[in-house]
Protein backbone atom coordinates (compact mmCIF):
# COMPACT_ATOMS: atom_id res chain seq x y z
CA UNK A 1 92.57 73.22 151.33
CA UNK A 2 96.23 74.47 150.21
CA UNK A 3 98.86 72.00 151.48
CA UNK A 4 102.60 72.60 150.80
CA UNK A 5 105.13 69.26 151.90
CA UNK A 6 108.28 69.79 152.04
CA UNK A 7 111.38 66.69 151.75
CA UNK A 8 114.77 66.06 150.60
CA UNK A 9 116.04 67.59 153.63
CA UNK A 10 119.32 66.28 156.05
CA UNK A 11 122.53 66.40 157.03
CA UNK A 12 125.30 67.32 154.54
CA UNK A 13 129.07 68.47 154.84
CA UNK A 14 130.30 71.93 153.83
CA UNK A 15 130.40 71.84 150.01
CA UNK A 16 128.11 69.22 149.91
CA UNK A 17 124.65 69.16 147.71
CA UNK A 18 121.00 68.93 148.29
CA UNK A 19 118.26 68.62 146.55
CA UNK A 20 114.78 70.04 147.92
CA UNK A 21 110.95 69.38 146.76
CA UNK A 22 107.60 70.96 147.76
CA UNK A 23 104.48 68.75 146.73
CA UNK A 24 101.43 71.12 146.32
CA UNK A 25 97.85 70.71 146.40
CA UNK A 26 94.73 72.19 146.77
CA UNK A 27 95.85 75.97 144.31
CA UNK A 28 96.12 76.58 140.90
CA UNK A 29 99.98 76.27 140.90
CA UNK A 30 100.57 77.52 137.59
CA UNK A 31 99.62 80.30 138.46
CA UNK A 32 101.58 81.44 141.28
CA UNK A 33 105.27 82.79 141.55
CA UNK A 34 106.59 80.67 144.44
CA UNK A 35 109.22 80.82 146.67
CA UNK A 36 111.62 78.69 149.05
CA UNK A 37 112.20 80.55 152.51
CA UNK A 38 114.24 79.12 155.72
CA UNK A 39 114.60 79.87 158.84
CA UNK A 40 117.74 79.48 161.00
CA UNK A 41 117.68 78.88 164.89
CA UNK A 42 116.87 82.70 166.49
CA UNK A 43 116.31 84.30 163.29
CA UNK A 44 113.39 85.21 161.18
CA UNK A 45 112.04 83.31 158.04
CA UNK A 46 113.67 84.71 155.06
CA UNK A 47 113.30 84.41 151.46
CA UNK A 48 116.04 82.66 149.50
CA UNK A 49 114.84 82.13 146.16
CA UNK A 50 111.07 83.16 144.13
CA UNK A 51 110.72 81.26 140.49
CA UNK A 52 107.21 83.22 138.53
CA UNK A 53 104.99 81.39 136.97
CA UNK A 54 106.96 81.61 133.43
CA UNK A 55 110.05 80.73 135.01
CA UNK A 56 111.72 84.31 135.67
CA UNK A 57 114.09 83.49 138.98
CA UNK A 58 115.92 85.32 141.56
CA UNK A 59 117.44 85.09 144.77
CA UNK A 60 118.59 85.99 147.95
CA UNK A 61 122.36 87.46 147.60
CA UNK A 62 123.17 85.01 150.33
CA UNK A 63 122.43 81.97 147.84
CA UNK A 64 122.88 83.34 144.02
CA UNK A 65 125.68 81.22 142.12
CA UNK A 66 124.98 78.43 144.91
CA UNK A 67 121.29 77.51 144.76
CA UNK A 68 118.97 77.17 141.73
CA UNK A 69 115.04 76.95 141.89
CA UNK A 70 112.89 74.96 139.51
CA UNK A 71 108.96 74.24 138.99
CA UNK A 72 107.13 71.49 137.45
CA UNK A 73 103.69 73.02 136.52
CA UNK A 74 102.54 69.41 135.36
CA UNK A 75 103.81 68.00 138.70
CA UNK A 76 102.62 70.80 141.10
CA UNK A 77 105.65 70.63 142.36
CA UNK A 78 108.34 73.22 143.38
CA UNK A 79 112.36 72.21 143.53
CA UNK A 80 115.51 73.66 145.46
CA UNK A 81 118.99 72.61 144.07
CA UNK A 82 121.48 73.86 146.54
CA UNK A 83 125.42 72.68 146.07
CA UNK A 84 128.30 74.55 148.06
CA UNK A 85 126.39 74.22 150.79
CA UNK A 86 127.75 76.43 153.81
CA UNK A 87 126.95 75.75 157.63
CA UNK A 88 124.99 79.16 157.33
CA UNK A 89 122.66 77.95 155.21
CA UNK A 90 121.17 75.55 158.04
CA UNK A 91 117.90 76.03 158.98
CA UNK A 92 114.70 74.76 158.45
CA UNK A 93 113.41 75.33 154.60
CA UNK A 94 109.87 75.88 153.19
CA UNK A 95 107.99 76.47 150.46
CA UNK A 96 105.07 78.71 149.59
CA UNK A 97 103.77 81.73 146.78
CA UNK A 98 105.95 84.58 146.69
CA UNK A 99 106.64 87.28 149.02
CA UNK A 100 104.37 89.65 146.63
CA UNK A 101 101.47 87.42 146.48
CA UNK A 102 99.41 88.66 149.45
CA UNK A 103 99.35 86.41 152.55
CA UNK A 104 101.15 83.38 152.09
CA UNK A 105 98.95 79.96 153.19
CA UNK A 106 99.73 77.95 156.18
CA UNK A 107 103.18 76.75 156.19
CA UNK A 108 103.80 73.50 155.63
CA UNK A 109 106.01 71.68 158.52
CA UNK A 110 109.54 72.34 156.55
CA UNK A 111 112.30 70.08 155.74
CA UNK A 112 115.58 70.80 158.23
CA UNK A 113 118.85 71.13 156.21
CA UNK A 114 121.91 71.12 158.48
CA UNK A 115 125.50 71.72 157.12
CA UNK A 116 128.09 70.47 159.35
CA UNK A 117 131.31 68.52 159.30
């Protein structure tokens, strides 16, 4: 059973920094591209950043220069390093295989990033 567990979530000034992680189990990580997403209050999950399997990135304009994604094939694990954080960028943040990879699995229950003063 595929479970993605998100953390490293909270509440963070404009400009500030966070740092994200999704814990995997249950797949074959190495062998997925994965992907952060969010979703903001009234609005509809998006994709911010995908990282492939060999470590090819890209992202969401909304986020490039700002946000950088990482993977730990060893560690099954999936990171989000986001700095110049803007109060747009709140909403709740999850992980799971790339928008290309067919239906994603269940979402895991997110990790809430606000950005507020």
């Amino acid at each position: 059973q595929v479970q993605l567990v998100e953390s490293g979530g909270g509440l963070v000034q404009p400009g500030g920094s966070l740092r994200l992680s999704c814990a995997t189990s249950g797949i074959t990580f190495s062998g997925y591209t994965m992907a952060w997403y969010r979703q903001a209050p009234g609005k509809q999950r998006e994709r911010v950043a995908t990282i492939t399997s060999g470590g090819t990135t890209n992202y969401a304009d909304s986020v490039k220069g700002r946000f950088t994604i990482s993977r730990d094939n060893a560690k099954n694990t999936v990171s989000l390093q986001m700095n110049s954080l803007k109060p747009e960028d709140t909403a709740v943040y999850y992980c799971n295989k790339g928008p290309l990879q067919g239906t994603p699995w269940n979402w895991g229950q997110g990790t809430q990033v606000t950005v507020s003063s």
